[in-house]
Protein backbone atom coordinates (compact mmCIF):
# COMPACT_ATOMS: atom_id res chain seq x y z
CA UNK A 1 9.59 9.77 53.55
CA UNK A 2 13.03 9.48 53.05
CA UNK A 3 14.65 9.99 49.06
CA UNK A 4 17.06 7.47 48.58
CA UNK A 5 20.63 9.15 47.60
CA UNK A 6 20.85 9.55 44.23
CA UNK A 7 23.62 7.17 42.64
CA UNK A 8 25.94 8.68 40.31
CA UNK A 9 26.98 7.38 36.66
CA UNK A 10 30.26 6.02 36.61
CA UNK A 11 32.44 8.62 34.54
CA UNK A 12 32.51 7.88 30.99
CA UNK A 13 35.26 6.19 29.96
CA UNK A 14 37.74 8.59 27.80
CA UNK A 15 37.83 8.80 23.97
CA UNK A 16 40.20 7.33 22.63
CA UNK A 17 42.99 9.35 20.64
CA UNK A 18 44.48 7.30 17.98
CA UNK A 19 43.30 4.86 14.69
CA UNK A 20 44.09 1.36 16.89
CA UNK A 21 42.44 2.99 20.35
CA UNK A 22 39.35 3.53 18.11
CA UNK A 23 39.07 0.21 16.86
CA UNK A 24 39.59 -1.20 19.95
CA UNK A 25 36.67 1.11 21.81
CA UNK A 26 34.48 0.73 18.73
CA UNK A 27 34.41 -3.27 18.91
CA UNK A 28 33.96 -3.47 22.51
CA UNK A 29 30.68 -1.81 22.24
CA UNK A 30 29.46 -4.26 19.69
CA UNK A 31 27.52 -7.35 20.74
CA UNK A 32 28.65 -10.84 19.70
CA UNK A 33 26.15 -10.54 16.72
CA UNK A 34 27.10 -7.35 15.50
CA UNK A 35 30.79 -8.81 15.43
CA UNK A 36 29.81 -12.19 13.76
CA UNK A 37 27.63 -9.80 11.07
CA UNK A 38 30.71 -7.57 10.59
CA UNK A 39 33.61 -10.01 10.26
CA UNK A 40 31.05 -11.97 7.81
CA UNK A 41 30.67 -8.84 5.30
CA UNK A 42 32.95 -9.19 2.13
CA UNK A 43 35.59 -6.29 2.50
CA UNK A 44 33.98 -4.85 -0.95
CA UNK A 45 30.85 -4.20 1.16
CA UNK A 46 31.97 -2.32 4.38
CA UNK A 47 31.49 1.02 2.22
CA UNK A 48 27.51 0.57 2.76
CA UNK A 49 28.14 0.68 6.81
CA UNK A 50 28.80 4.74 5.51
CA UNK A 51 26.13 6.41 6.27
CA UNK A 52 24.60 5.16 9.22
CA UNK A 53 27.15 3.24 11.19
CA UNK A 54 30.12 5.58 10.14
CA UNK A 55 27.96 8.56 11.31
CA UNK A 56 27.33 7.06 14.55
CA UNK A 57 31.35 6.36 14.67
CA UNK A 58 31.53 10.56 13.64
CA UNK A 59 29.81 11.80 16.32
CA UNK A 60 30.46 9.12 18.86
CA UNK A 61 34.61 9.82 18.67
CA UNK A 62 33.82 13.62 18.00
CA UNK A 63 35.57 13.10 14.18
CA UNK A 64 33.90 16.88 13.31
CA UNK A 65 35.40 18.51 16.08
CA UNK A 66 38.69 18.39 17.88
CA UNK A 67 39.11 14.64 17.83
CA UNK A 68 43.30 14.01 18.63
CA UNK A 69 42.20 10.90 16.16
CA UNK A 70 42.65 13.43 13.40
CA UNK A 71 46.55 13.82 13.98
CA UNK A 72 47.39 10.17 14.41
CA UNK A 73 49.66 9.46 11.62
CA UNK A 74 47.57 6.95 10.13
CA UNK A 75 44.27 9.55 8.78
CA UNK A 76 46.08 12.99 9.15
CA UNK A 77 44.94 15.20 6.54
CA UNK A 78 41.69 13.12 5.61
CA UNK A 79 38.24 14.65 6.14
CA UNK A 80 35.94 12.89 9.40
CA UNK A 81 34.08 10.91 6.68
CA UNK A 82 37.37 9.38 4.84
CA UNK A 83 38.63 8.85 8.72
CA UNK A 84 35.51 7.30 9.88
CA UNK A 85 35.39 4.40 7.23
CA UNK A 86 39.03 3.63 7.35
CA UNK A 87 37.98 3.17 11.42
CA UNK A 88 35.31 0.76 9.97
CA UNK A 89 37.95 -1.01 7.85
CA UNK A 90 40.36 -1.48 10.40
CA UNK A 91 37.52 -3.03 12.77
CA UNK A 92 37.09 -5.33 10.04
CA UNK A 93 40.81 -6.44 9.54
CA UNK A 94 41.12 -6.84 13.41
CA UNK A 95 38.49 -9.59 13.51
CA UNK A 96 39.70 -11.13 10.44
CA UNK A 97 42.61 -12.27 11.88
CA UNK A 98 40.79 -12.69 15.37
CA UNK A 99 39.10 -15.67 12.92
CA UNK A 100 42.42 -16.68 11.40
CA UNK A 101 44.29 -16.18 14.44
């Protein structure tokens, strides 16, 4: 019997490097109702996507390691946390004025 040849995985696309490259990357993975739920919170609320959301936004752009994210101008000097939820804040101010646009 012959084995089929085994089909690769297209190479991941790269991480990105700064704040806006991020945001972009981050909200392109989200379905339409993730989007909707997001642009939808009150800005007062984003803090309690912290913990579970902004750790998957950690470790998905490597925020504890060597991520080039950490010298764009824009979170230099903050800690991976502090970086990770102004990410999540920017994600929400991009589809505000996607709405408003």
């Amino acid at each position: 019997m012959k084995r089929k040849p085994k089909q690769s995985a297209p190479p991941p696309a790269p991480l990105p490097t700064t704040v806006a490259e991020a945001v972009d990357y981050l909200l392109a993975q989200l379905d339409p109702q993730s989007r909707q739920n997001l642009r939808a919170m009150p800005r007062a609320d984003l803090i309690l996507l912290h913990r579970d959301y902004g750790m998957g936004v950690r470790n998905s752009l490597g925020l504890w390691g060597q991520s080039p994210i950490r010298h764009d101008p824009e979170v230099a000097g903050l800690f991976p946390d502090d970086i990770s939820q102004h990410i999540i804040e920017r994600m929400w101010e991009k589809l505000q004025s996607e709405a408003n646009g």
